[in-house]
N, C-alpha and C. Protein backbone atom coordinates (compact mmCIF):
# COMPACT_ATOMS: atom_id res chain seq x y z
N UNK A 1 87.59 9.31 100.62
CA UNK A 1 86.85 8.81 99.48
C UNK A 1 85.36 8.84 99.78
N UNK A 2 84.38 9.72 98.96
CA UNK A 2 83.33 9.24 98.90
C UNK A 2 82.65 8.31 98.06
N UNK A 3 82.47 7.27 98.34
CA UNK A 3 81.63 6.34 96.92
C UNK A 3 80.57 6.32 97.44
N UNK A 4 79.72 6.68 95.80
CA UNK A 4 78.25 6.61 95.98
C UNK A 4 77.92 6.03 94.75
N UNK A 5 76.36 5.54 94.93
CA UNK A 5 75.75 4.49 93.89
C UNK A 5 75.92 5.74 92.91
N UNK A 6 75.56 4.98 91.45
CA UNK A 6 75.16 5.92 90.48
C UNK A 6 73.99 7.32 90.64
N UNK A 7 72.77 6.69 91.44
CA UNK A 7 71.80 7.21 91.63
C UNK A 7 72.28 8.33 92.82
N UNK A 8 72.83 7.79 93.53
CA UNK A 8 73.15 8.92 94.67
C UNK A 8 74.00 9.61 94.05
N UNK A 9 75.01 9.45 93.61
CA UNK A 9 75.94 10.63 92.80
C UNK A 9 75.49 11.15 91.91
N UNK A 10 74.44 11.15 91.23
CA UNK A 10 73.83 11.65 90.35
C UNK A 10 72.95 12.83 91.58
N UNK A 11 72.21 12.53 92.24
CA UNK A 11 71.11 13.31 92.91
C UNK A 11 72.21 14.21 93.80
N UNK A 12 73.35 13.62 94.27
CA UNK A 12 74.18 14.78 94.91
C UNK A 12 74.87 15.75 94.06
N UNK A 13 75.28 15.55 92.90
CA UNK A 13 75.89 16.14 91.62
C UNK A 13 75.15 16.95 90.88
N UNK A 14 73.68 16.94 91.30
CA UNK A 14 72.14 17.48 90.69
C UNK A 14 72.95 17.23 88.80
N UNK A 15 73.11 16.06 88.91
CA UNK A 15 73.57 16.17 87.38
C UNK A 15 72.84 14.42 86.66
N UNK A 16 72.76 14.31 85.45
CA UNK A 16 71.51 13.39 84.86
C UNK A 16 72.91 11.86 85.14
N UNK A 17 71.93 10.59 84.73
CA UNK A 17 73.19 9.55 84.63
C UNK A 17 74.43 10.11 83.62
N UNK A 18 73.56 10.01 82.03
CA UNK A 18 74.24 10.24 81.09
C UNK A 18 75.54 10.94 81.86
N UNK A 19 75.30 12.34 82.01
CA UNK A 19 76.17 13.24 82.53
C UNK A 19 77.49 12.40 83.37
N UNK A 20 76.84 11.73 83.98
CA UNK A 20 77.91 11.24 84.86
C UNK A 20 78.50 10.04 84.57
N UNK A 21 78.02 9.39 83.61
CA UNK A 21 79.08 8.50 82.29
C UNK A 21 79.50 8.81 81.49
N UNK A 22 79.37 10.09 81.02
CA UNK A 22 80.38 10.76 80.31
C UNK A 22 81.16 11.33 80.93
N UNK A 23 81.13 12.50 82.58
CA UNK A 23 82.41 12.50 83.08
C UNK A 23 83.39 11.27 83.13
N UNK A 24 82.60 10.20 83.71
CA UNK A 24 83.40 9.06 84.08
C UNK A 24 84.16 8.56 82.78
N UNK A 25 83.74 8.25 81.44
CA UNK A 25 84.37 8.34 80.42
C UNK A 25 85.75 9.86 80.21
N UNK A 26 85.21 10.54 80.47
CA UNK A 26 86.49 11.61 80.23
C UNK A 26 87.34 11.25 81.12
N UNK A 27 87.27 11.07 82.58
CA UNK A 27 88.39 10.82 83.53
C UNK A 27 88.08 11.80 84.19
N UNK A 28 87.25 12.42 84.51
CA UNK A 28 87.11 13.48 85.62
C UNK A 28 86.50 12.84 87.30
N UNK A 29 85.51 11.67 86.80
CA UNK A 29 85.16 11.04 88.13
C UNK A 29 85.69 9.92 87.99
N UNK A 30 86.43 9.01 88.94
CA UNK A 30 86.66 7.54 89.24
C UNK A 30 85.29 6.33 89.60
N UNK A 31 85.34 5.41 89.09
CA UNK A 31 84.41 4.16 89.57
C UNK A 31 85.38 3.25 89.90
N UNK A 32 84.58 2.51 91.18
CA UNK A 32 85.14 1.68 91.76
C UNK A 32 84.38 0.33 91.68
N UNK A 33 84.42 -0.58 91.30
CA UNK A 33 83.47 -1.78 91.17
C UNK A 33 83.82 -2.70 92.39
N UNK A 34 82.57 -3.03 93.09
CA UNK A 34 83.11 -3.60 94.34
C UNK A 34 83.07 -5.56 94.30
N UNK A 35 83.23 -5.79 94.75
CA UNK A 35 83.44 -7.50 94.91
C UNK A 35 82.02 -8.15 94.72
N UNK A 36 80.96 -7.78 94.36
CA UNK A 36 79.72 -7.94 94.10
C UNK A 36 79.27 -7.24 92.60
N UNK A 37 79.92 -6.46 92.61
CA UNK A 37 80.08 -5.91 91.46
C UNK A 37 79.16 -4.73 90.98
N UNK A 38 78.70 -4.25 92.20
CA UNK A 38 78.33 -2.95 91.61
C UNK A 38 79.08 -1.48 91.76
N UNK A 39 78.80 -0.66 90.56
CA UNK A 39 79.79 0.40 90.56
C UNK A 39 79.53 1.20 91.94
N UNK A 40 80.73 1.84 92.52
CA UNK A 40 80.59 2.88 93.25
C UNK A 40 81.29 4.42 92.30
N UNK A 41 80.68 5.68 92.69
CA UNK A 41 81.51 6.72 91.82
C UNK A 41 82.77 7.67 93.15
N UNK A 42 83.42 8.01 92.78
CA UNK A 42 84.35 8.47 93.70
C UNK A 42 84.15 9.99 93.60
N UNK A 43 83.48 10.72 94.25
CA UNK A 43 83.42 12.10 94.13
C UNK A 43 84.27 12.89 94.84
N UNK A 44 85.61 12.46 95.69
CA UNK A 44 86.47 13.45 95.64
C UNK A 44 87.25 13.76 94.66
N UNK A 45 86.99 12.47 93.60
CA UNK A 45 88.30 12.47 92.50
C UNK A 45 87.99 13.03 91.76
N UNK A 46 86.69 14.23 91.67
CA UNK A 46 86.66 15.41 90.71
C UNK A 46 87.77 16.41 91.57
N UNK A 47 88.17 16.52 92.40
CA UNK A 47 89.42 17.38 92.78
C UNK A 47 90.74 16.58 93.01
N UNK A 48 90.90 15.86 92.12
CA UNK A 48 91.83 15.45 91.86
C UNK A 48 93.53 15.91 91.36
N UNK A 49 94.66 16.61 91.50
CA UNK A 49 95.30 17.51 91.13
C UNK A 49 95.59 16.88 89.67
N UNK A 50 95.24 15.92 89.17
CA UNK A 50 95.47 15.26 87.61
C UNK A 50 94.42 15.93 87.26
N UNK A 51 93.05 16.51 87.33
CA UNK A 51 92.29 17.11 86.71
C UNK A 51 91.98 18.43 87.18
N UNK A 52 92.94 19.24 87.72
CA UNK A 52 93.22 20.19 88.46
C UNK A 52 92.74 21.75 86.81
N UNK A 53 92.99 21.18 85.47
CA UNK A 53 92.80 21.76 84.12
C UNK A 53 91.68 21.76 83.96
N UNK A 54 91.05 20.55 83.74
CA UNK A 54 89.54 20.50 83.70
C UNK A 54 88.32 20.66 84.82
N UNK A 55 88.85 21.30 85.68
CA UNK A 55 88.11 21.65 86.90
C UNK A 55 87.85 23.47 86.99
N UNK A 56 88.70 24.05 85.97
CA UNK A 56 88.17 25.41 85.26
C UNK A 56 87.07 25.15 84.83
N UNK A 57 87.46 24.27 83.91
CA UNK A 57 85.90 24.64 82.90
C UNK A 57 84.48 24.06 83.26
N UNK A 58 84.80 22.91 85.03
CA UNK A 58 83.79 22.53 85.29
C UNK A 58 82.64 23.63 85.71
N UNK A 59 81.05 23.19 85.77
CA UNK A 59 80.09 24.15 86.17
C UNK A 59 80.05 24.16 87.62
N UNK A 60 80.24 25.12 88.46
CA UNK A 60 80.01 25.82 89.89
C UNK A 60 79.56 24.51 90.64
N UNK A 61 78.42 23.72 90.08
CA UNK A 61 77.58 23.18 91.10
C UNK A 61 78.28 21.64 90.90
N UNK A 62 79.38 21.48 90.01
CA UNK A 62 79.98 19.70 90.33
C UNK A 62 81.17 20.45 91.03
N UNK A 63 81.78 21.20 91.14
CA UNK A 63 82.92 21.54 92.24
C UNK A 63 82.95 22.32 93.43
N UNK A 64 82.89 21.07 94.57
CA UNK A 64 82.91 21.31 95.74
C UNK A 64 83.58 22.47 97.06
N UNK A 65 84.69 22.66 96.10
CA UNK A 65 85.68 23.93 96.06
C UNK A 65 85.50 25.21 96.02
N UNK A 66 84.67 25.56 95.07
CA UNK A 66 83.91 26.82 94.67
C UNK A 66 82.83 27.49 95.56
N UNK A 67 83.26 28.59 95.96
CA UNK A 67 81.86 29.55 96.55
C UNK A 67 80.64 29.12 96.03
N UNK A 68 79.53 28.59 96.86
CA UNK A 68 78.22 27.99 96.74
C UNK A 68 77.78 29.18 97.40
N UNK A 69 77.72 30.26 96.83
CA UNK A 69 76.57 31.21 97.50
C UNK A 69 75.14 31.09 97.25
N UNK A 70 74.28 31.24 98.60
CA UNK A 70 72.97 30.96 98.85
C UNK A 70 72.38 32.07 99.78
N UNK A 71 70.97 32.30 99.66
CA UNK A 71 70.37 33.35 100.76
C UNK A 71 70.50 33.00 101.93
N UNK A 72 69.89 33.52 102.66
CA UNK A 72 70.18 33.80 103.91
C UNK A 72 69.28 32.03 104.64
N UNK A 73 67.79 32.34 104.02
CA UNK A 73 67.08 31.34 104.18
C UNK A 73 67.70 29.72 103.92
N UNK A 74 67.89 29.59 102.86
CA UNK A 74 68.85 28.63 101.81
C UNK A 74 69.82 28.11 103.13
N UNK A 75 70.69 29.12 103.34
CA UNK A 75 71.92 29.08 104.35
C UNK A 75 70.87 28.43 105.58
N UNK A 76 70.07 28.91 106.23
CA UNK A 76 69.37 28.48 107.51
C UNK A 76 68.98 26.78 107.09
N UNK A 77 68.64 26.56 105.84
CA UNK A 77 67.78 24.93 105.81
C UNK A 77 68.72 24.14 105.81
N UNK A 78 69.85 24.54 105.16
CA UNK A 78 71.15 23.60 104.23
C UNK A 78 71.56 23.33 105.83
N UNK A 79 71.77 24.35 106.68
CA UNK A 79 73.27 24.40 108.14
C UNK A 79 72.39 23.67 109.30
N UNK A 80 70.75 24.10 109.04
CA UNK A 80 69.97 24.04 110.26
C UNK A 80 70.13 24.71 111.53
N UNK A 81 70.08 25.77 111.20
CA UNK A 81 70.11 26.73 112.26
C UNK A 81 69.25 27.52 112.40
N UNK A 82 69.01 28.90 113.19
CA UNK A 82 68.03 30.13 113.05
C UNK A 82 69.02 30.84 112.73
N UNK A 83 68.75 32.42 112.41
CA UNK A 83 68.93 33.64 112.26
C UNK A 83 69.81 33.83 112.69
N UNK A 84 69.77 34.42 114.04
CA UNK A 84 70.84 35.09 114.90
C UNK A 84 72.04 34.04 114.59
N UNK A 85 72.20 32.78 114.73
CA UNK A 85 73.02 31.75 114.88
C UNK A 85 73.96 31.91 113.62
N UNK A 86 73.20 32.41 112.55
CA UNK A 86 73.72 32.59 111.24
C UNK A 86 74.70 33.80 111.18
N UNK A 87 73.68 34.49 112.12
CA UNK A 87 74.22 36.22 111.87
C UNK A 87 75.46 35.92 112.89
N UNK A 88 75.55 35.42 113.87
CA UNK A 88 76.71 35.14 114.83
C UNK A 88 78.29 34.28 114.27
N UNK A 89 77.73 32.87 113.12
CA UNK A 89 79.09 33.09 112.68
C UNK A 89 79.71 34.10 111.66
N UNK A 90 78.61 34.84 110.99
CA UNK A 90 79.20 35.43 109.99
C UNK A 90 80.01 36.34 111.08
N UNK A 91 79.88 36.70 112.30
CA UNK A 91 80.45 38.04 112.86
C UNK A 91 81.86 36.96 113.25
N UNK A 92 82.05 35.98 113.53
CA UNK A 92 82.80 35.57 114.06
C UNK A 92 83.60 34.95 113.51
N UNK A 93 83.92 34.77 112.18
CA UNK A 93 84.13 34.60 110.91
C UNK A 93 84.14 32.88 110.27
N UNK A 94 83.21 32.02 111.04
CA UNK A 94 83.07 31.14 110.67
C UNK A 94 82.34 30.80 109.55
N UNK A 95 82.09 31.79 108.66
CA UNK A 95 80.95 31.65 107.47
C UNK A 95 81.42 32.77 106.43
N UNK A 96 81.87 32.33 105.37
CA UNK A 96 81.77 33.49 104.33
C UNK A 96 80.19 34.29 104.00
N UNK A 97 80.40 35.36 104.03
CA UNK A 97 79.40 36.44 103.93
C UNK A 97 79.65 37.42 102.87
N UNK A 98 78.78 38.11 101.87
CA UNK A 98 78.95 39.17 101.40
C UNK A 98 77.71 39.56 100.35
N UNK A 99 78.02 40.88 100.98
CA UNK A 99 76.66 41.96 100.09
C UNK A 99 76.75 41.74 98.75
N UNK A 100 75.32 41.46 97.94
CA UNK A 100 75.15 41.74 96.90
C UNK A 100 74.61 43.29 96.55
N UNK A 101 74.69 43.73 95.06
CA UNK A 101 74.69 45.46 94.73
C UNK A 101 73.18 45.86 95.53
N UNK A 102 72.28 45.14 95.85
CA UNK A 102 71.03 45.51 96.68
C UNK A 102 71.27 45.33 97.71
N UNK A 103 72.41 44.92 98.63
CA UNK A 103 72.97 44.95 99.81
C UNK A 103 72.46 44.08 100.79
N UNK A 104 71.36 42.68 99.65
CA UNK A 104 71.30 41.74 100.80
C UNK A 104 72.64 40.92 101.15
N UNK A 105 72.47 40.11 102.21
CA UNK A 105 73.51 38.96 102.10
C UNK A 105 73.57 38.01 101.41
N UNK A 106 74.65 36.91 100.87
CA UNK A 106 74.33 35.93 100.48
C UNK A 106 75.63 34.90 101.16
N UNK A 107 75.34 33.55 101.84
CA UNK A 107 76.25 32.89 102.19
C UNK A 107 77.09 32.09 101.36
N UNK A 108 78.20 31.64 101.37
CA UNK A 108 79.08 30.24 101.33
C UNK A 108 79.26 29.48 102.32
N UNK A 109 78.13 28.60 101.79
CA UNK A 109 77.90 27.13 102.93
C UNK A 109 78.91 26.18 102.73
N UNK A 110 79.87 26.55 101.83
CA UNK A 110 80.96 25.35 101.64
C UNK A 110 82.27 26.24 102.34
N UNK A 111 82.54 27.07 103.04
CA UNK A 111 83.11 28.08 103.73
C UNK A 111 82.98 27.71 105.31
N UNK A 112 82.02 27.16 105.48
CA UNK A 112 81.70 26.94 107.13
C UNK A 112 82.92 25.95 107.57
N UNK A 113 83.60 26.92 108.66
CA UNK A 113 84.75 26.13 109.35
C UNK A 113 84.11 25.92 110.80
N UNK A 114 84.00 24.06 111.38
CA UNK A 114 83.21 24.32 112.67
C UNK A 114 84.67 23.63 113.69
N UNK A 115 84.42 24.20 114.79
CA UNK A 115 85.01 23.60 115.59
C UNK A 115 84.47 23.21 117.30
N UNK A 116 84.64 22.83 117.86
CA UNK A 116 83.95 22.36 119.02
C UNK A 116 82.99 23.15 119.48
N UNK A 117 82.78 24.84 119.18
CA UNK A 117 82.06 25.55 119.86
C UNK A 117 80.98 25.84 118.80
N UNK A 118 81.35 25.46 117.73
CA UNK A 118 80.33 25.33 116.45
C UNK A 118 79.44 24.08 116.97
N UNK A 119 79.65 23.05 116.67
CA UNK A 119 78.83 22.27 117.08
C UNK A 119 77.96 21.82 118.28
């Protein structure tokens, strides 16, 4: 479970409040109200297999699931790494990679599988 304030799920969701009281009205995100009583939002429960339908028609950037392809640079700020380090998991297949029709690269940072020698 992740719960986050309104404001933080909003700035991680790059999506407005509104936006995210109207998911929460449809049933796509869960709130949790805590013993003090402020809301928390549950952002795994947009992959929820009950909204497994409406997670088609969601946009790229509220589902966590989806190829987040980014440049090369993008990929270096988001992972914090250099170059070579980048170019080394793509060879090693810890990083989705692939040419666009101008034959730069572009990554999937939501693709990165790390394991002890990653970190």
């Amino acid at each position: 479970m992740r719960l986050r304030t309104p404001k933080l799920a909003c700035k991680e969701l790059k999506i407005s409040l509104k936006t995210l009281e109207y998911l929460h009205e449809q049933g796509i995100i869960e709130a949790v109200v805590t013993s003090n009583g402020v809301r928390r939002f549950d952002l795994d429960s947009i992959a929820s297999k009950k909204n497994k339908s409406r997670l088609a028609n969601l946009p790229p950037a509220l589902d966590p699931y989806r190829p987040h392809w980014v440049t090369p640079k993008q990929a270096r700020e988001i992972l914090g790494v250099s170059n070579p380090t980048l170019i080394s998991w793509e060879k090693q297949g810890k990083i989705l990679c692939r040419r666009m029709p101008n034959n730069y690269r572009v990554y999937d940072v939501n693709s990165l599988r790390f394991d002890e020698e990653t970190l």
